[in-house]
Structures are given as C-alpha cells and as structure tokens.
C-alpha atoms as a PDB file:
ATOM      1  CA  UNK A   1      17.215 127.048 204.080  1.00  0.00           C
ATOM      2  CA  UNK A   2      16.238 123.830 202.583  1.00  0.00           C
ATOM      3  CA  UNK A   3      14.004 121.300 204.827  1.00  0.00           C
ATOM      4  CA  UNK A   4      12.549 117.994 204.371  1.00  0.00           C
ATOM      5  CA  UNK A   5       9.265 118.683 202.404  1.00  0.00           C
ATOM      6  CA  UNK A   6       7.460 116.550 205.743  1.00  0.00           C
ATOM      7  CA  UNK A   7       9.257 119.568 207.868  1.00  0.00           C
ATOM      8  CA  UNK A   8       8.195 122.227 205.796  1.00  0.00           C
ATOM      9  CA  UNK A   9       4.425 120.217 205.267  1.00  0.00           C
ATOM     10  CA  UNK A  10       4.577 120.806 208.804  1.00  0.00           C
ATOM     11  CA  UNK A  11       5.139 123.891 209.549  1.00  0.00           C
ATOM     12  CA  UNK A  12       2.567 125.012 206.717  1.00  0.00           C
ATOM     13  CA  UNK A  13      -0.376 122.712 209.006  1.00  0.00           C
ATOM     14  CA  UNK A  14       0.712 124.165 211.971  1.00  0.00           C
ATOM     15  CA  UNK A  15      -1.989 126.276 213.618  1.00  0.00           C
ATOM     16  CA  UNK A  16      -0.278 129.493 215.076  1.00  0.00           C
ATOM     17  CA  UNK A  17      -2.716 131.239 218.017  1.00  0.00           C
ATOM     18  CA  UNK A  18      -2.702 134.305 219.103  1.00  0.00           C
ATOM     19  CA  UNK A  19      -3.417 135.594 222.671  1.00  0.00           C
ATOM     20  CA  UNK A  20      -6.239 137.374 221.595  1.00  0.00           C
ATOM     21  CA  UNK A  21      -7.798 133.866 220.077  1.00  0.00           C
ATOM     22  CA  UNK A  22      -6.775 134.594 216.507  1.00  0.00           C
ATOM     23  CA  UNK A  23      -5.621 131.198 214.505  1.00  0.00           C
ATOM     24  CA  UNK A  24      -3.109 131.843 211.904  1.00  0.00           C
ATOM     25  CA  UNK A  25      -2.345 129.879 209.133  1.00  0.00           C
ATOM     26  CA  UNK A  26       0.068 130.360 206.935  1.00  0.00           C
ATOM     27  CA  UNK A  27      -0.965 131.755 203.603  1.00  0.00           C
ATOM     28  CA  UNK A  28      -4.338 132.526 205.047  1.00  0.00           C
ATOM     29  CA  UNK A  29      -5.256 135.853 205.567  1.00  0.00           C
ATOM     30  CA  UNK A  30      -7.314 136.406 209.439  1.00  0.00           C
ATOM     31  CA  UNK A  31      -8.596 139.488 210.565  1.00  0.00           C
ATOM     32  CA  UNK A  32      -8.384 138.138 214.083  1.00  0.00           C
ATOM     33  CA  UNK A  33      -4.729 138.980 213.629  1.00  0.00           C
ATOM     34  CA  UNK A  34      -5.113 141.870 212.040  1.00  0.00           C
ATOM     35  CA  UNK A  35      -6.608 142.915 214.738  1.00  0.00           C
ATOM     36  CA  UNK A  36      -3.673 141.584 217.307  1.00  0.00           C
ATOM     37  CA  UNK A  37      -1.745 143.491 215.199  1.00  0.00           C
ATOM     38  CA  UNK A  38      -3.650 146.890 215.706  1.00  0.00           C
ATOM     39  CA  UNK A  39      -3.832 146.760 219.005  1.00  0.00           C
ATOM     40  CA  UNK A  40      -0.362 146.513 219.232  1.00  0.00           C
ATOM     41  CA  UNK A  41      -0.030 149.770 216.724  1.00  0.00           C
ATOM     42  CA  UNK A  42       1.435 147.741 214.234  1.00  0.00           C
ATOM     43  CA  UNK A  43       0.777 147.200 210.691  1.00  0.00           C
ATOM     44  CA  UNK A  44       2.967 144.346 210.260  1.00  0.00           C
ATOM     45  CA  UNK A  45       4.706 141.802 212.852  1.00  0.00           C
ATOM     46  CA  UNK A  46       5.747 138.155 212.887  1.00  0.00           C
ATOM     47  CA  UNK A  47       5.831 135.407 215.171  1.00  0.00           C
ATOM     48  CA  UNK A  48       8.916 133.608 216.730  1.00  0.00           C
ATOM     49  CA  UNK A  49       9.335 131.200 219.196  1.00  0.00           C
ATOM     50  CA  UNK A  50      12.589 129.736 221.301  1.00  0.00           C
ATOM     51  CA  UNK A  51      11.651 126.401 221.863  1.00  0.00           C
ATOM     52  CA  UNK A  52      13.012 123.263 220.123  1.00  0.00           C
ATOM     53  CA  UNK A  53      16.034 124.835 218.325  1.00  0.00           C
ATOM     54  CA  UNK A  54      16.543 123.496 214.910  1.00  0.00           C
ATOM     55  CA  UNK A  55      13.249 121.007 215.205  1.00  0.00           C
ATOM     56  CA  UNK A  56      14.648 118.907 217.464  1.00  0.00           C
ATOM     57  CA  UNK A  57      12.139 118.102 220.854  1.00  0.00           C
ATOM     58  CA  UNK A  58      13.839 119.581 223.632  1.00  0.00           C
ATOM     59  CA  UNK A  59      12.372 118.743 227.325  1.00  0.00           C
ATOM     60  CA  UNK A  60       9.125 121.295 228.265  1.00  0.00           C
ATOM     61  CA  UNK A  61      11.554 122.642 231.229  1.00  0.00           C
ATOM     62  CA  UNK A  62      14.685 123.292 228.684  1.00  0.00           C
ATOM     63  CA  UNK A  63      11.846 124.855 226.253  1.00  0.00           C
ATOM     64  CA  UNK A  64      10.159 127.014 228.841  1.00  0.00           C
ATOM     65  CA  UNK A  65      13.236 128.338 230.263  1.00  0.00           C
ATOM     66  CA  UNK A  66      14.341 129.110 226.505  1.00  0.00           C
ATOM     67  CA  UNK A  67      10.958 130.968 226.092  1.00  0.00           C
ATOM     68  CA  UNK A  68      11.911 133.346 229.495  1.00  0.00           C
ATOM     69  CA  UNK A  69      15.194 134.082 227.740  1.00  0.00           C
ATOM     70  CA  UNK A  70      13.062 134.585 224.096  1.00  0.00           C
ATOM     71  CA  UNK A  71      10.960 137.336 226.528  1.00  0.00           C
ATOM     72  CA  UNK A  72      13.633 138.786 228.427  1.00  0.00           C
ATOM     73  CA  UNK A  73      15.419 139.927 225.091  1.00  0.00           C
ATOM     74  CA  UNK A  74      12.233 140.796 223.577  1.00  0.00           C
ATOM     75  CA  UNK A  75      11.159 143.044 226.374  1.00  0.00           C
ATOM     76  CA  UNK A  76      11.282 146.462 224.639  1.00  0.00           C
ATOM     77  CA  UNK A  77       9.315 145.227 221.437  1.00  0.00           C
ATOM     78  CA  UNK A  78       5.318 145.452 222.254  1.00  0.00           C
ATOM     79  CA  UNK A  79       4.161 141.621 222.110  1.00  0.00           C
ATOM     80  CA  UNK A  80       1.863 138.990 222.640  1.00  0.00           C
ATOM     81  CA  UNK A  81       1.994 135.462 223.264  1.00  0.00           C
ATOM     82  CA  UNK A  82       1.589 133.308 220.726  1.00  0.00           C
ATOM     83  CA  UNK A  83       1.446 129.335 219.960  1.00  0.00           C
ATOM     84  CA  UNK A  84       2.328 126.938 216.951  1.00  0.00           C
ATOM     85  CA  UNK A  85       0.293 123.458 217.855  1.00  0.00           C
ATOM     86  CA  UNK A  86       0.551 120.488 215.449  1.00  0.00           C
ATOM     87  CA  UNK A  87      -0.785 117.319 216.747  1.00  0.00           C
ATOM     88  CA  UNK A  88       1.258 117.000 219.791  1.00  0.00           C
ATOM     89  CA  UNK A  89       3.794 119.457 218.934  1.00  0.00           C
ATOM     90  CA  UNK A  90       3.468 122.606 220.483  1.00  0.00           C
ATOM     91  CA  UNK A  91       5.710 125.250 220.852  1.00  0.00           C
ATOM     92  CA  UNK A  92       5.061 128.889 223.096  1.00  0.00           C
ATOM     93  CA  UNK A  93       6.469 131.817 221.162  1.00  0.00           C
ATOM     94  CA  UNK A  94       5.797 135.741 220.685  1.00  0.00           C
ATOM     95  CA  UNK A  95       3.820 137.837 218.168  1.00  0.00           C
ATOM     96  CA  UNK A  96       6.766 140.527 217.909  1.00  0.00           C
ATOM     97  CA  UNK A  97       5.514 143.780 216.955  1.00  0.00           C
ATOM     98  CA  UNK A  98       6.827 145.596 214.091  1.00  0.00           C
ATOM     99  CA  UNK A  99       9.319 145.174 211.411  1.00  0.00           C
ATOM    100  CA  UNK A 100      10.031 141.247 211.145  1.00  0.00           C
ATOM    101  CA  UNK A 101      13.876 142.351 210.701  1.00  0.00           C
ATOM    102  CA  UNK A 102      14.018 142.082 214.639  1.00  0.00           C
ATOM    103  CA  UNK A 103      11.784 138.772 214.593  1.00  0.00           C
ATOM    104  CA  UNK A 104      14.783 137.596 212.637  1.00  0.00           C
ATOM    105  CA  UNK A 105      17.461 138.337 215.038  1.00  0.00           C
ATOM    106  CA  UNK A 106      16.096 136.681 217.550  1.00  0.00           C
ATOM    107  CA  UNK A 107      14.992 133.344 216.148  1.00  0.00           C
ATOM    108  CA  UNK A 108      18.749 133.128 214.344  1.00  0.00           C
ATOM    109  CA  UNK A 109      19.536 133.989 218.051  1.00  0.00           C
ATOM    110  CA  UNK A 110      17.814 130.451 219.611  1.00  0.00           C
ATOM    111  CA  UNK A 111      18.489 128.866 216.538  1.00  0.00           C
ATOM    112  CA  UNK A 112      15.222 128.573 214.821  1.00  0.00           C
ATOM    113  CA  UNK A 113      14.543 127.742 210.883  1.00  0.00           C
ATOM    114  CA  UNK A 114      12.125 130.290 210.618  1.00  0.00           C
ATOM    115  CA  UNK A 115       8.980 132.644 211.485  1.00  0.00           C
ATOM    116  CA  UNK A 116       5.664 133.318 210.635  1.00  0.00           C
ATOM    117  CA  UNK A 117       5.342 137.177 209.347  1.00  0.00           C
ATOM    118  CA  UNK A 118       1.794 138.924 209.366  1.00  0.00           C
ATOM    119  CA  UNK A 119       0.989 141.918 207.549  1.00  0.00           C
ATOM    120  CA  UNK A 120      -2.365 143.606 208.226  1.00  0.00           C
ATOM    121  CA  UNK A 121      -4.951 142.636 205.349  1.00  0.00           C
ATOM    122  CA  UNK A 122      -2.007 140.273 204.184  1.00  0.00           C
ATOM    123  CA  UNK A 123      -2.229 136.228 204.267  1.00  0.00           C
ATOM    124  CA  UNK A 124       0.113 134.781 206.766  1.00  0.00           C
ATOM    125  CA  UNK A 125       3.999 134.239 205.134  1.00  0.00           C
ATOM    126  CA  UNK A 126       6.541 131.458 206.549  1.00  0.00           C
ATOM    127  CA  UNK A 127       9.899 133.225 205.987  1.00  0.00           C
ATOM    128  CA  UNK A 128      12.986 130.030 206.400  1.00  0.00           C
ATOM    129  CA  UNK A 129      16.493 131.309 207.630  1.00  0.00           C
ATOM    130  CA  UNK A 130      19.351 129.956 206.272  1.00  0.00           C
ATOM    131  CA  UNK A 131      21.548 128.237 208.823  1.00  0.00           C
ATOM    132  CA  UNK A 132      23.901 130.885 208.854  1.00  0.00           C
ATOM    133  CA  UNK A 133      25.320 133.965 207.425  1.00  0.00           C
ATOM    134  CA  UNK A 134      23.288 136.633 206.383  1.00  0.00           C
ATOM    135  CA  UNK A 135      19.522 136.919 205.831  1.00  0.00           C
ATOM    136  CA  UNK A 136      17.506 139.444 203.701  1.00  0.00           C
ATOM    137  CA  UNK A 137      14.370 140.247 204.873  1.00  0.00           C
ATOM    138  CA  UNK A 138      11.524 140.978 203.397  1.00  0.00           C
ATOM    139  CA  UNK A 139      10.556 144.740 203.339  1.00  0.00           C
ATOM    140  CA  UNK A 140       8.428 145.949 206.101  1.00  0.00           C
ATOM    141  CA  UNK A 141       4.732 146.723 205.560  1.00  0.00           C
ATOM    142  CA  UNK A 142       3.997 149.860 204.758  1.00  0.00           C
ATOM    143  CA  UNK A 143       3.615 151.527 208.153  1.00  0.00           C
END
C-alpha cells in the first residue's frame, strides 16, 4: 500500500497501549508487551483496530459500534484491548493473539491500511495492506 509519507509519519509516532500499560512503538522493542504477549500464551501477536476505516475520522458512536463488531468476530482469538493515540487521534483496537495472518483478515475486513505486529523479544513492525487483493504475511514467530 502506498500512503502519504505524513500518513505513514503518523502511524510510526503513534503510541500503541496495551491493557496491561505497555506502550508500543513501532520499531521499538518493549518487554511490557512481551509480557502482554505471554500472558496471553503467545509468542507473537499484532494489533488491529476497526475504527476510522481507511484514515478517514468517523463519529466516536460509528467507531465504537465498529469496535463491538471488531470484538464480536474476534471472540475466539485470546485478546486484549489495545489503543493507538496521536495527538487527538485515538483509535480503540485489539492485541490479537497469535499468528498476525488472522490480524490481517480482520483489519482488510473493516477496511484498515494496516497493523502493528509484535513478536516476543522483537521491536514492534507496522505491516501496510494493500487495498485489495491478496496479502502475504509475514511468517509467524517461532512458536
């Protein structure tokens, strides 16, 4: 996917939090997300949100209903809330346990651009989709 180098500035400064109080950043490695990740019995996992579908600001009611819709399909895959905050932009998402393969379903589902993958011991990775057709993911960690 190609974005506007202030997009993809942007999601790089984003802050990503965990539930557990971990702050991810991507290309940063953080051990509060490694251990997120453990206590989910993952080695590997990646973060994906519903709200504002292709970057465009979508009303907090539109995004939060989104969000139930992101959980509700998500339901089987062990989780934890997570949050991307820039400035004023926030959006509510999921850490998704597991191989980022399903992280990518979903966010091609509600139309997203991309995810943040974590891999234990690993700096943080921002993985773009393309806007459609086929995406290959990167190989799962090493369970």
């Amino acid at each position: 996917m190609t974005l506007p180098p202030r997009m993809l500035r942007a999601w790089r400064a984003t802050a990503y939090t965990l539930a557990n109080g971990a702050v991810v950043r991507i290309g940063r490695r953080s051990p509060d997300a490694d251990r997120a990740l453990e206590r989910l019995g993952a080695r590997c996992g990646a973060i994906v949100t519903a709200w504002n579908p292709l970057g465009r600001r979508r009303p907090e009611g539109w995004n939060r209903r989104a969000g139930a819709r992101l959980a509700a399909a998500a339901r089987r895959i062990a989780a934890m809330p997570a949050e991307g905050r820039l400035g004023a932009w926030v959006e509510e998402g999921l850490l998704l346990a597991g191989d980022p393969r399903r992280a990518i379903g979903l966010a091609r589902r509600f139309r997203q651009g991309g995810i943040v993958v974590l891999g234990r011991g690993r700096p943080a990775r921002l993985l773009l989709l393309p806007p459609c057709g086929r995406v290959s993911p990167p190989p799962p960690a090493r369970e």
